[in-house]
Protein backbone atom coordinates (compact mmCIF):
# COMPACT_ATOMS: atom_id res chain seq x y z
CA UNK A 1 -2.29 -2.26 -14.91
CA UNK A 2 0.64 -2.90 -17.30
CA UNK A 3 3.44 -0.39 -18.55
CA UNK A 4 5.15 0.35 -21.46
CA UNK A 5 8.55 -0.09 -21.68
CA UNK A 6 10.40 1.61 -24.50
CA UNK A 7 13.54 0.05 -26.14
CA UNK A 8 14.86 2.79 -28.11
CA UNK A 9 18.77 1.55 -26.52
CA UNK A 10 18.58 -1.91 -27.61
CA UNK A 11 17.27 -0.66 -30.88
CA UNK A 12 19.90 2.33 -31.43
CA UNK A 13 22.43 -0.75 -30.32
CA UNK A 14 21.41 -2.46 -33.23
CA UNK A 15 21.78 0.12 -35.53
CA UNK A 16 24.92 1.08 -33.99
CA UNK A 17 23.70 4.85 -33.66
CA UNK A 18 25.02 7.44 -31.19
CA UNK A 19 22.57 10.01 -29.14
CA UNK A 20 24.26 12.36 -31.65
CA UNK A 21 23.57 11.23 -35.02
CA UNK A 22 20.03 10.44 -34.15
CA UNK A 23 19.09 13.60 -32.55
CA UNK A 24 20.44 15.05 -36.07
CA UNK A 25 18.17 12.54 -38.03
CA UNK A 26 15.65 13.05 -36.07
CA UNK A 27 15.42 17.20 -35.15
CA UNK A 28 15.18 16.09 -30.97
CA UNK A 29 17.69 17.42 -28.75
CA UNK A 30 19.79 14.70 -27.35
CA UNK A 31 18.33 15.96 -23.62
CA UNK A 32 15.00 14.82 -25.09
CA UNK A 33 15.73 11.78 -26.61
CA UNK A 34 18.27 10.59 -23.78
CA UNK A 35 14.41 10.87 -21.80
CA UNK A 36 13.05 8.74 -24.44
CA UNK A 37 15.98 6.57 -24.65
CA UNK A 38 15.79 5.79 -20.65
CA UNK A 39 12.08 5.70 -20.43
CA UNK A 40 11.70 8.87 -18.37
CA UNK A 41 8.66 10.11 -20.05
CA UNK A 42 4.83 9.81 -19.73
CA UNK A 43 3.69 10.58 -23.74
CA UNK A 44 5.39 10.68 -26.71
CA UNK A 45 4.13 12.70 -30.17
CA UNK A 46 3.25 10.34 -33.10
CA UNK A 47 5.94 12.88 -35.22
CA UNK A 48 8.56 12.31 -33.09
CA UNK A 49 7.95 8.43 -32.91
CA UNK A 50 7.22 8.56 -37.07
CA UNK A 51 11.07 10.57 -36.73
CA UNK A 52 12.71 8.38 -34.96
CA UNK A 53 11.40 4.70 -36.74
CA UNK A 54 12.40 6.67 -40.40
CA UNK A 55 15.72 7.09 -38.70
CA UNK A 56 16.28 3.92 -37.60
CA UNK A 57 14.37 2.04 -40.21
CA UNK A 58 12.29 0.36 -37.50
CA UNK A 59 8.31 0.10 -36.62
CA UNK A 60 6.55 1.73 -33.68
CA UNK A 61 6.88 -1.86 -32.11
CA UNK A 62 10.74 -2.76 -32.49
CA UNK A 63 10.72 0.58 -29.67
CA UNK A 64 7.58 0.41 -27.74
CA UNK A 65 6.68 -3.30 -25.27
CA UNK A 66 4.02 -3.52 -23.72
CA UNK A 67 4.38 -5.68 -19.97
CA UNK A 68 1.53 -6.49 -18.40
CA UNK A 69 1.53 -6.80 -14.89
């Protein structure tokens, strides 16, 4: 079975946003979206995903990658 890697660093990078500013954009406490940020979570909520592409003016697949195995 594959996993999903997320790439929420590589696209903050890109954007050249802190932890900070996006957890403001976004309404996520930077303890949550550090988890997000380093992959340490099992689900994430369309809102918060919706949140954080509006922020970053991205799509659901510039953050999520699916590897297969």
């Amino acid at each position: 079975m594959g996993k999903i890697i997320l790439r929420l660093d590589r696209v903050m990078a890109d954007r050249k946003m802190s932890l900070n500013e996006l957890s403001e954009k976004v309404g996520v406490t930077n303890v949550n979206l550090s988890k997000i940020k380093t992959g340490k979570i099992s689900a994430i909520r369309f809102s918060t995903l919706e949140a954080i592409c509006r922020a970053l003016d991205c799509q659901p697949g510039d953050i999520l990658e699916y590897e297969p195995d």
